[in-house]
N, C-alpha and C. Protein backbone atom coordinates (compact mmCIF):
# COMPACT_ATOMS: atom_id res chain seq x y z
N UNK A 1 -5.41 55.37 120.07
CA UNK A 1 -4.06 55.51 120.52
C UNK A 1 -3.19 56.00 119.36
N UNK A 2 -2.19 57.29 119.42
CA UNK A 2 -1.68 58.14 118.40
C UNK A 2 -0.14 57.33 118.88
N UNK A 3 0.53 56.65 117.38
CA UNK A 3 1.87 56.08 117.64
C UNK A 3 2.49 57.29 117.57
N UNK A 4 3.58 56.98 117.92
CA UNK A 4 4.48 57.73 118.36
C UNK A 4 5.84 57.40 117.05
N UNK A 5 6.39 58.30 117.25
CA UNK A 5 7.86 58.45 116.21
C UNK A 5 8.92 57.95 116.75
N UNK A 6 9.53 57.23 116.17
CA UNK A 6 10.89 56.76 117.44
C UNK A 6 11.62 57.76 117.38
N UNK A 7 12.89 57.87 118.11
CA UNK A 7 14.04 58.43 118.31
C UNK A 7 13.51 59.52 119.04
N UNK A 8 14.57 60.48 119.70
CA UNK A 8 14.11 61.74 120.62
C UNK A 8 13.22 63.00 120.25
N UNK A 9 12.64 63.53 120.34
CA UNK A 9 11.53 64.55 120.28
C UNK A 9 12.14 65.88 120.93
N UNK A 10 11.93 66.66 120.16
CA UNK A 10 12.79 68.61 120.16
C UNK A 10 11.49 68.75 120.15
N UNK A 11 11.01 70.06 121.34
CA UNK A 11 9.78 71.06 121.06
C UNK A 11 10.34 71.75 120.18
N UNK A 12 11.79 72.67 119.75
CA UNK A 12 11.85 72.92 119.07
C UNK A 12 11.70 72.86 117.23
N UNK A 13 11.26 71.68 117.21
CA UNK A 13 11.74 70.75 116.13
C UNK A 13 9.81 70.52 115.24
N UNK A 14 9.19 71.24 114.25
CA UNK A 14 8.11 70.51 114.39
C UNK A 14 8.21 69.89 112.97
N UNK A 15 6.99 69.48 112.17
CA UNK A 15 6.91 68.59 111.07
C UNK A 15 7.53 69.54 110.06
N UNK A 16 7.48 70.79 109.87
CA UNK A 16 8.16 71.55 108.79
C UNK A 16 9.46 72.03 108.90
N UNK A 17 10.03 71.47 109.72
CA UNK A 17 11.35 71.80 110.17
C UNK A 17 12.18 71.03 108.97
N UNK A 18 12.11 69.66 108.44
CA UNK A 18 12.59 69.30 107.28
C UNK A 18 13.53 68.79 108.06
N UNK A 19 14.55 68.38 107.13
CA UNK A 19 16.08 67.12 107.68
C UNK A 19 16.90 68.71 108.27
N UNK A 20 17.48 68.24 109.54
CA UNK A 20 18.36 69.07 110.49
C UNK A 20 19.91 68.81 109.86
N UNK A 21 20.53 69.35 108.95
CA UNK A 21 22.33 68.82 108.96
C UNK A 21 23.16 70.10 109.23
N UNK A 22 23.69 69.91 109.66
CA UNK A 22 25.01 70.89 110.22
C UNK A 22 25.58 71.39 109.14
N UNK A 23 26.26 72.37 108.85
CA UNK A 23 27.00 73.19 107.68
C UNK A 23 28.16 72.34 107.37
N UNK A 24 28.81 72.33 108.34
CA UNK A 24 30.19 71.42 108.36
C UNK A 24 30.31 70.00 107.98
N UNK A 25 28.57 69.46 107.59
CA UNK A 25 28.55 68.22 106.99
C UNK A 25 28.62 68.02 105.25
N UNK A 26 28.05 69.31 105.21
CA UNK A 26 28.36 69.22 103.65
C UNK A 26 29.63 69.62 102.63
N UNK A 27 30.41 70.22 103.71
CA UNK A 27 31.78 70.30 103.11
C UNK A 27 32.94 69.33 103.74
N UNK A 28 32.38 68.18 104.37
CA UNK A 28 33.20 67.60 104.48
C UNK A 28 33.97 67.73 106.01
N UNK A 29 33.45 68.75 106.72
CA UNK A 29 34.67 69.13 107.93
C UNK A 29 35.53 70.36 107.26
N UNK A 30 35.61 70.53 106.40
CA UNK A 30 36.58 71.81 105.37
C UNK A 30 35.99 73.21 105.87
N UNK A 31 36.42 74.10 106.33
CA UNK A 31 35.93 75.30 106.38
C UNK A 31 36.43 76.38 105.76
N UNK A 32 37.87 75.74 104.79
CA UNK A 32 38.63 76.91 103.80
C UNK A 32 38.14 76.11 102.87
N UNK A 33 38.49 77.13 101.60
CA UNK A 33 38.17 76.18 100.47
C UNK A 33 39.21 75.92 99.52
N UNK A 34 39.44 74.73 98.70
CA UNK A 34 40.85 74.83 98.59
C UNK A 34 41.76 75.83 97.74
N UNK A 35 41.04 76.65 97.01
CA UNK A 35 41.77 77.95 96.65
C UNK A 35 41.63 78.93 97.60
N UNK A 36 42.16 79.98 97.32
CA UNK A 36 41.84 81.71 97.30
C UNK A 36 40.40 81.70 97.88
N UNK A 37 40.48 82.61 99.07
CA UNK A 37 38.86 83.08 99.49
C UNK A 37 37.91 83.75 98.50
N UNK A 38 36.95 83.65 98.43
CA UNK A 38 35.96 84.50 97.70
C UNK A 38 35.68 85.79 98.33
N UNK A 39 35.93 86.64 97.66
CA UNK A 39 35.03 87.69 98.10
C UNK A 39 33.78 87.91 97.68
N UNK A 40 32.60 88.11 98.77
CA UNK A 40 31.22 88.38 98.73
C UNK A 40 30.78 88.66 97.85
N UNK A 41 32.00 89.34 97.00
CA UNK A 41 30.43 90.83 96.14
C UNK A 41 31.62 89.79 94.53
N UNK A 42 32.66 88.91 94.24
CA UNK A 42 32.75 88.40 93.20
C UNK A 42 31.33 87.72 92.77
N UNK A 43 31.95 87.68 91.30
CA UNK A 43 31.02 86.90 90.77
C UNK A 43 31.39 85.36 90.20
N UNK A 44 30.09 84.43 90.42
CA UNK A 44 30.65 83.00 89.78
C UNK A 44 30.12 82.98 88.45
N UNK A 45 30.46 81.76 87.89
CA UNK A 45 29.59 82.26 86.74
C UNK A 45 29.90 80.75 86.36
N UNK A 46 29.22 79.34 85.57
CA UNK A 46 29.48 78.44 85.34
C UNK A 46 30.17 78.23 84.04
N UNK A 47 31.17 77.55 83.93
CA UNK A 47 31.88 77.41 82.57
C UNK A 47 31.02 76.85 81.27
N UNK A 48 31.28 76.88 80.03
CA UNK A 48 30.60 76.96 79.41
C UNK A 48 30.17 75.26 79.08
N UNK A 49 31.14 74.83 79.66
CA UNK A 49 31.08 73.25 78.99
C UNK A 49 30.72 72.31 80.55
N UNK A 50 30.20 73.31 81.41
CA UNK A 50 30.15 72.69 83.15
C UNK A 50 28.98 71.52 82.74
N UNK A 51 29.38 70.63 83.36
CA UNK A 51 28.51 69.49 83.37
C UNK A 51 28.74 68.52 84.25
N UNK A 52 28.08 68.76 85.59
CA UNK A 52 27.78 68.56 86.77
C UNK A 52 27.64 67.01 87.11
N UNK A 53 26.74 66.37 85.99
CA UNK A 53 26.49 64.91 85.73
C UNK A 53 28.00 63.98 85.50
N UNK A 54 28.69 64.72 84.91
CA UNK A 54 29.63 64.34 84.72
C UNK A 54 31.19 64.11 85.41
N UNK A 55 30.93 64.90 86.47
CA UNK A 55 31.79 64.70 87.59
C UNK A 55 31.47 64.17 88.98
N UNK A 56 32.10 63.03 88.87
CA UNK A 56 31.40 62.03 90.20
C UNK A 56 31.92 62.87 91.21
N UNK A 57 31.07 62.94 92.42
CA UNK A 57 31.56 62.95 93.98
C UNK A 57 31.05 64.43 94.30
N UNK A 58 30.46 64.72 93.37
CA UNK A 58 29.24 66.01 93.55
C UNK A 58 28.52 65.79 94.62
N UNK A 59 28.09 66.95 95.59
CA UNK A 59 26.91 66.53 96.03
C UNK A 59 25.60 67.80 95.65
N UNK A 60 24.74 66.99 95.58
CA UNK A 60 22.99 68.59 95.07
C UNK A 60 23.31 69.46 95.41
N UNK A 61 24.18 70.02 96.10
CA UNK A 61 24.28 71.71 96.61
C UNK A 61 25.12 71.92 95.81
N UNK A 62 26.57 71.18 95.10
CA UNK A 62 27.36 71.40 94.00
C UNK A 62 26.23 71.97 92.95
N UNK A 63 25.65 70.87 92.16
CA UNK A 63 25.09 70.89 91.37
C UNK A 63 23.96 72.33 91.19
N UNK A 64 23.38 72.36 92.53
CA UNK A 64 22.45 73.54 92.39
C UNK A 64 23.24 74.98 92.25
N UNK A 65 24.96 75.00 92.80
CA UNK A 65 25.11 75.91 92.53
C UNK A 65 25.24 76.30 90.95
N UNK A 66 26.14 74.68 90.48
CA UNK A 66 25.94 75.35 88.90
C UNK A 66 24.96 75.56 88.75
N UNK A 67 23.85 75.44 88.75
CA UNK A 67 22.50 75.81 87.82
C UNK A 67 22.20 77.40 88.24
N UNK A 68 22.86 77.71 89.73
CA UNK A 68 22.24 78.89 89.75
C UNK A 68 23.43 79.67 89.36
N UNK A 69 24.55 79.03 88.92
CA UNK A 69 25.73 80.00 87.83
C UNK A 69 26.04 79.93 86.70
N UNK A 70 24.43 79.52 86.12
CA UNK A 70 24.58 79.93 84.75
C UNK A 70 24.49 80.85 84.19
N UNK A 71 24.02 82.33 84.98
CA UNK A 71 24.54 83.92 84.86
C UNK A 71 24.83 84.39 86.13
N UNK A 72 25.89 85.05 85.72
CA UNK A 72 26.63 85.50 86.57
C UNK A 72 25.95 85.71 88.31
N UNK A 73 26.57 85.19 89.18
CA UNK A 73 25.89 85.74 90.35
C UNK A 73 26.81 86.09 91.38
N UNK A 74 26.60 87.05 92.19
CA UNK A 74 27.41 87.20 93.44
C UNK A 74 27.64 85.85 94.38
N UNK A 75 28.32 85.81 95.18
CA UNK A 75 28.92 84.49 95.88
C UNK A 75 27.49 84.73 97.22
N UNK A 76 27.80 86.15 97.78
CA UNK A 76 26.42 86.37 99.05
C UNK A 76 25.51 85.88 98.13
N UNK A 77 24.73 86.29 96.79
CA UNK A 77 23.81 85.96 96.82
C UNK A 77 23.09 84.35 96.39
N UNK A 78 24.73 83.81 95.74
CA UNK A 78 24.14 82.15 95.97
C UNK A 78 24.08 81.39 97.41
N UNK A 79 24.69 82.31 98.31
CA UNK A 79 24.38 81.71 99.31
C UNK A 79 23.26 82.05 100.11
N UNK A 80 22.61 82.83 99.86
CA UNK A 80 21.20 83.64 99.93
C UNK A 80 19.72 82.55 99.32
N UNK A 81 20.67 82.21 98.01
CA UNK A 81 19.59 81.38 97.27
C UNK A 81 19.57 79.44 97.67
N UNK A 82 20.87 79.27 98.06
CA UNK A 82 20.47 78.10 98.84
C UNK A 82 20.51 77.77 100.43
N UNK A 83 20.37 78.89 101.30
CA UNK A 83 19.73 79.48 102.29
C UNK A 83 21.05 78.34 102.99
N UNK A 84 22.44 78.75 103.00
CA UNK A 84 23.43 78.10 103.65
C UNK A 84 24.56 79.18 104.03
N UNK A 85 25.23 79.00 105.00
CA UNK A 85 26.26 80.09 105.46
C UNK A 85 26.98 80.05 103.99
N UNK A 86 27.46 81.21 104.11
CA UNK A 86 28.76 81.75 103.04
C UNK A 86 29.76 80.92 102.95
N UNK A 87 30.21 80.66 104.20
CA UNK A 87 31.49 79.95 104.50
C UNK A 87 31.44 78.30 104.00
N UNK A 88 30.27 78.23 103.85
CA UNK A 88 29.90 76.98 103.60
C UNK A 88 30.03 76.76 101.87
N UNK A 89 29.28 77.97 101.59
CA UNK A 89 29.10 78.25 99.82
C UNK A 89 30.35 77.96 99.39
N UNK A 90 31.58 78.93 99.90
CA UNK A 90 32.78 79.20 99.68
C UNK A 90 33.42 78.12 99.62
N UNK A 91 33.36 76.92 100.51
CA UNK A 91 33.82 75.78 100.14
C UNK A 91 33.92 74.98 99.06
N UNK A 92 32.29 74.97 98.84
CA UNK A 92 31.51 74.37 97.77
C UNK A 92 32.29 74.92 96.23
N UNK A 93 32.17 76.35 96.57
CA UNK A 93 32.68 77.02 95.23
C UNK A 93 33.91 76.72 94.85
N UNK A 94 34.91 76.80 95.72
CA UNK A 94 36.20 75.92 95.84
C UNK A 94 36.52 74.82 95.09
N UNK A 95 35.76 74.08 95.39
CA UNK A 95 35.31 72.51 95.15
C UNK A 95 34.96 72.67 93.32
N UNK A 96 34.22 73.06 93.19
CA UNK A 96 33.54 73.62 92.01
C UNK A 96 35.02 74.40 91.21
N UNK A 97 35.65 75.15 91.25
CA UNK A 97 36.98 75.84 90.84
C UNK A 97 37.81 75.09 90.48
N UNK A 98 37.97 74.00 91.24
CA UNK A 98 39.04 73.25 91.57
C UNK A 98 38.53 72.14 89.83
N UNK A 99 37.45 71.58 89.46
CA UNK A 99 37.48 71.27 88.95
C UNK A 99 37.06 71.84 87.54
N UNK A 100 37.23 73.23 87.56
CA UNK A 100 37.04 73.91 86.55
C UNK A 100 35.46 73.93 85.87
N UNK A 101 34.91 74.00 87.22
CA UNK A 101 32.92 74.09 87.06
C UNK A 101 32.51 75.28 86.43
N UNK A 102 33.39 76.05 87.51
CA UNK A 102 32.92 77.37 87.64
C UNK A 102 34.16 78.70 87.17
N UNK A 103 33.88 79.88 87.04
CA UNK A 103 34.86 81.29 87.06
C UNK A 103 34.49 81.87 88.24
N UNK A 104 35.55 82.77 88.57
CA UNK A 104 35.04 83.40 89.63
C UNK A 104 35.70 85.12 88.76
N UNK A 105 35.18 85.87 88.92
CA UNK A 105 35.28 86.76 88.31
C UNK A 105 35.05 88.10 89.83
N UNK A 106 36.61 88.73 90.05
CA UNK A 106 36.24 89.01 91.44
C UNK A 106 36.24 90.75 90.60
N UNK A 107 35.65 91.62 91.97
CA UNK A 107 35.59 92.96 91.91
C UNK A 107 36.59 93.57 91.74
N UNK A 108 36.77 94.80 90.48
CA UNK A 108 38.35 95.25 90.80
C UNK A 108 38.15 96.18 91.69
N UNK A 109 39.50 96.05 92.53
CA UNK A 109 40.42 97.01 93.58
C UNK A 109 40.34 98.45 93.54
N UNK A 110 39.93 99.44 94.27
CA UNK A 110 39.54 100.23 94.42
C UNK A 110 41.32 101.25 93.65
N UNK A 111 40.89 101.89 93.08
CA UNK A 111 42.54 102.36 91.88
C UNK A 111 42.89 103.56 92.73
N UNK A 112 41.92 104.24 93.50
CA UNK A 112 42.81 105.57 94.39
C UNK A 112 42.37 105.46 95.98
N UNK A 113 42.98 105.42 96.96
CA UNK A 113 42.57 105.73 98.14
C UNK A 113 42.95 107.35 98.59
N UNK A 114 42.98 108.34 98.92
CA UNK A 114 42.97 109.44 99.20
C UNK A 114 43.98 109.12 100.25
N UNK A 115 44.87 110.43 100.29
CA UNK A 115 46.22 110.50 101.32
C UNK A 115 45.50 110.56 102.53
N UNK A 116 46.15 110.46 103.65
CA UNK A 116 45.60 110.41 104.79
C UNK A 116 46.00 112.04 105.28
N UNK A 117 46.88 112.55 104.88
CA UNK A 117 46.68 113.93 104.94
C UNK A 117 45.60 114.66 104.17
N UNK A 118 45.12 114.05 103.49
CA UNK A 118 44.21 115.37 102.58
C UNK A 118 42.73 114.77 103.51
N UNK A 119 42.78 114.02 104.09
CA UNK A 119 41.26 113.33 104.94
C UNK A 119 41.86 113.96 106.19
N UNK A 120 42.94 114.70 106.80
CA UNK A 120 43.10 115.49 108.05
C UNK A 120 42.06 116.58 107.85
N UNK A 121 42.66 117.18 106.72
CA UNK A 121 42.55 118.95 106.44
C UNK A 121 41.18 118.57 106.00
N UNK A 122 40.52 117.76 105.43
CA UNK A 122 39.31 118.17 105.31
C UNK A 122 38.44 117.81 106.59
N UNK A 123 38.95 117.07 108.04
CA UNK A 123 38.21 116.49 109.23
C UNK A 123 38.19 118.25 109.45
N UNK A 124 39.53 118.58 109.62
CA UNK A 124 40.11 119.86 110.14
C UNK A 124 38.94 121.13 109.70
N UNK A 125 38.72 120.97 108.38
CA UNK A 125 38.14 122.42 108.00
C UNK A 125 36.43 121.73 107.94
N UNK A 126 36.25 121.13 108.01
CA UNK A 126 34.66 120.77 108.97
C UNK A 126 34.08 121.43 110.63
N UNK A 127 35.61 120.60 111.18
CA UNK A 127 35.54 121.39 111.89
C UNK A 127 35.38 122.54 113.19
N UNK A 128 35.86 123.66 111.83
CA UNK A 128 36.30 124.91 111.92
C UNK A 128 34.63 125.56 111.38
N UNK A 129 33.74 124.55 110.76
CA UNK A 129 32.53 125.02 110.68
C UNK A 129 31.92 125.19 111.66
């Protein structure tokens, strides 16, 4: 006779599925973060004196991000590396900012956009090809 597991049973669900938590559990319910949004393609980068141990009320996804911003990384791609929504990262990183963990070092601003007349005349003389 094969015991059984208590609590409810998902076919979806098998032994390598690992602990199930919702995104919104690890930030608390927060889905902004308390600064300035990140943009995707900034970079974090951990301060030089970050020490993770040292600030209570961390949780391991804090911590793993410092470790994975101890050179520079894009914000997509730490959230790539601890396989969690962005929006979620972004919190975290927040969190992390807020106590001066981390830099965020964003992309500069594109310095010329082209007139919207000179993108007519060139739709225009296309074309005329």
């Amino acid at each position: 006779m094969r015991a059984e597991s208590p609590g409810p049973q998902h076919e979806w669900l098998d032994a390598d599925a690992g602990p199930v938590v919702r995104p919104y559990t690890l930030t608390g319910g927060r889905v902004h973060p308390p600064v300035d949004g990140f943009d995707l393609l900034a970079f974090v980068l951990a301060t030089s004196g970050a020490d993770p141990a040292g600030t209570p009320g961390l949780q391991p996804e804090h911590r793993r991000l410092i470790e994975l911003a101890r050179r520079p990384k894009a914000v997509a791609d730490l959230a790539a590396d601890l396989d969690l929504a962005v929006g979620v990262v972004r919190v975290l990183l927040g969190d992390l900012l807020a106590h001066e963990l981390v830099a965020v070092h964003r992309p500069p601003a594109t310095a010329y956009l082209p007139d919207d007349n000179i993108l007519k005349a060139v739709v225009s003389g296309l074309r005329a090809l």
